[in-house]
C-alpha atoms as a PDB file:
ATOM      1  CA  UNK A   1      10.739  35.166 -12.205  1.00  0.00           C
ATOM      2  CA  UNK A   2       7.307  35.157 -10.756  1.00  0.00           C
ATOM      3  CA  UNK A   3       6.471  33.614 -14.176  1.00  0.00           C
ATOM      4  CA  UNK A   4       8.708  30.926 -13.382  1.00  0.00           C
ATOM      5  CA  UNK A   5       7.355  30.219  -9.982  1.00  0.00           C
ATOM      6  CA  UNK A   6       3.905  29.235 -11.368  1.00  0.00           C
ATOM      7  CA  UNK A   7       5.061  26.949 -13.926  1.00  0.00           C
ATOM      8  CA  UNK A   8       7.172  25.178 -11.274  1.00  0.00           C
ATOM      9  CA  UNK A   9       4.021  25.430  -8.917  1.00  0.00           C
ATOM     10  CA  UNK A  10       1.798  24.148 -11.833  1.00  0.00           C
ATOM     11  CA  UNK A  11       4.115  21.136 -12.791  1.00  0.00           C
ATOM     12  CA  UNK A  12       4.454  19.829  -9.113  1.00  0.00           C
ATOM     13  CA  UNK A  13       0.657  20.119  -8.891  1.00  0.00           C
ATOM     14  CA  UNK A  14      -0.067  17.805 -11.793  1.00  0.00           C
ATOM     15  CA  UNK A  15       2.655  15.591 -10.689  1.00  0.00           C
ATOM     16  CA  UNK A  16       0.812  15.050  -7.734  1.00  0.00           C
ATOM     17  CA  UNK A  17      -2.569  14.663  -9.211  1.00  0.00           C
ATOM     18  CA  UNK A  18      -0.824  11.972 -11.335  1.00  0.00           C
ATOM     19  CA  UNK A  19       0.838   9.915  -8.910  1.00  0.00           C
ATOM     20  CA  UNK A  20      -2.224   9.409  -6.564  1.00  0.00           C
ATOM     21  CA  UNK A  21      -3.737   6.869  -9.274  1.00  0.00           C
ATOM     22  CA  UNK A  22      -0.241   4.604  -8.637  1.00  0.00           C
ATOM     23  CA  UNK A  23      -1.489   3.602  -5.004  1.00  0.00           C
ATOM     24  CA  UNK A  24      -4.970   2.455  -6.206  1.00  0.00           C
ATOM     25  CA  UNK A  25      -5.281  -1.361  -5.678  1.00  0.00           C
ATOM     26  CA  UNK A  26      -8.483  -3.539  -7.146  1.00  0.00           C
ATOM     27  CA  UNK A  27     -10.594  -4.689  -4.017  1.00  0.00           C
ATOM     28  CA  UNK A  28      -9.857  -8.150  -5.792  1.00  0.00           C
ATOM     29  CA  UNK A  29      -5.849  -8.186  -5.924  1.00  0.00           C
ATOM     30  CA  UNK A  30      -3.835 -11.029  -4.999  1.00  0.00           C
ATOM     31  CA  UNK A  31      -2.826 -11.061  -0.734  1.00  0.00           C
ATOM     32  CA  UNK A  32       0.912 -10.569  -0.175  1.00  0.00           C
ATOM     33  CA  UNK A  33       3.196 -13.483   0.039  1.00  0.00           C
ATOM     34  CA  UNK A  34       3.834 -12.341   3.272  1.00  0.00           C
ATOM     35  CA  UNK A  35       0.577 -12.181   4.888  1.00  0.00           C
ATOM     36  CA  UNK A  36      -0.428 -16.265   5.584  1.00  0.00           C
ATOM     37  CA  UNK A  37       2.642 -16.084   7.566  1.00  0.00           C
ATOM     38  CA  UNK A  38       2.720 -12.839   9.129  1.00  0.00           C
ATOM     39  CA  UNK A  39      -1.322 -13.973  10.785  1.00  0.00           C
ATOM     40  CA  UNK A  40      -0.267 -16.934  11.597  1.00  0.00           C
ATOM     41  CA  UNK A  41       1.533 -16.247  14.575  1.00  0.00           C
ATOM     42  CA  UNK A  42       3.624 -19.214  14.875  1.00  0.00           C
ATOM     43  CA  UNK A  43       7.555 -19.131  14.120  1.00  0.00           C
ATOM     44  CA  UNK A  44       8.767 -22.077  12.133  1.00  0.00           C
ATOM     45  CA  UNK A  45      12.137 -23.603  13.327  1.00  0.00           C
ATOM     46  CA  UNK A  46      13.751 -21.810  10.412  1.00  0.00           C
ATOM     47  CA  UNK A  47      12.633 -17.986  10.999  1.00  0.00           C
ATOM     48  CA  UNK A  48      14.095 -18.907  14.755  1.00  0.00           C
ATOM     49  CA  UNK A  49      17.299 -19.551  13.409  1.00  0.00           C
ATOM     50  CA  UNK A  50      16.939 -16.618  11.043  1.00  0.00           C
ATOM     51  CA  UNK A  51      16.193 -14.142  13.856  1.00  0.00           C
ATOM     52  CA  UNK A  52      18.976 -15.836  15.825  1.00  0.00           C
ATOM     53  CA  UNK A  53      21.643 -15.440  12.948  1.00  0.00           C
ATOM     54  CA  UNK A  54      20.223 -11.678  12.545  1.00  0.00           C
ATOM     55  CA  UNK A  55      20.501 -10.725  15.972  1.00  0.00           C
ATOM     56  CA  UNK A  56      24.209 -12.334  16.308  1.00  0.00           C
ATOM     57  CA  UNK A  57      25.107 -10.595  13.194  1.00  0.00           C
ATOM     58  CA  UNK A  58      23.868  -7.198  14.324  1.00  0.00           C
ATOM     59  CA  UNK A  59      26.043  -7.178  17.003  1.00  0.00           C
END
């Protein structure tokens, strides 16, 4: 049993150690679709009646 226990231990430990090279990004990576728009602070006609249609919908 105890036996058991340190496999388990050892195999969540290397998954771990594996999976914290997924979140690495290159410092020169393409921006986010998102982000021009998200700084930009200024809501186009359309994302007003997108946020309207959301919020009627919601309720």
């Amino acid at each position: 049993m105890k036996a058991c226990n340190v496999v388990n231990l050892l195999v969540v430990a290397g998954c771990v150690t594996l999976t914290s090279n997924v979140y690495a990004q290159a410092s020169n990576a393409m921006p986010t679709a998102s982000s021009p728009a998200a700084s930009s602070g200024k809501a186009t006609p359309a994302d007003k009646r997108l946020a309207r249609d959301v919020r009627r919908r919601s309720t």
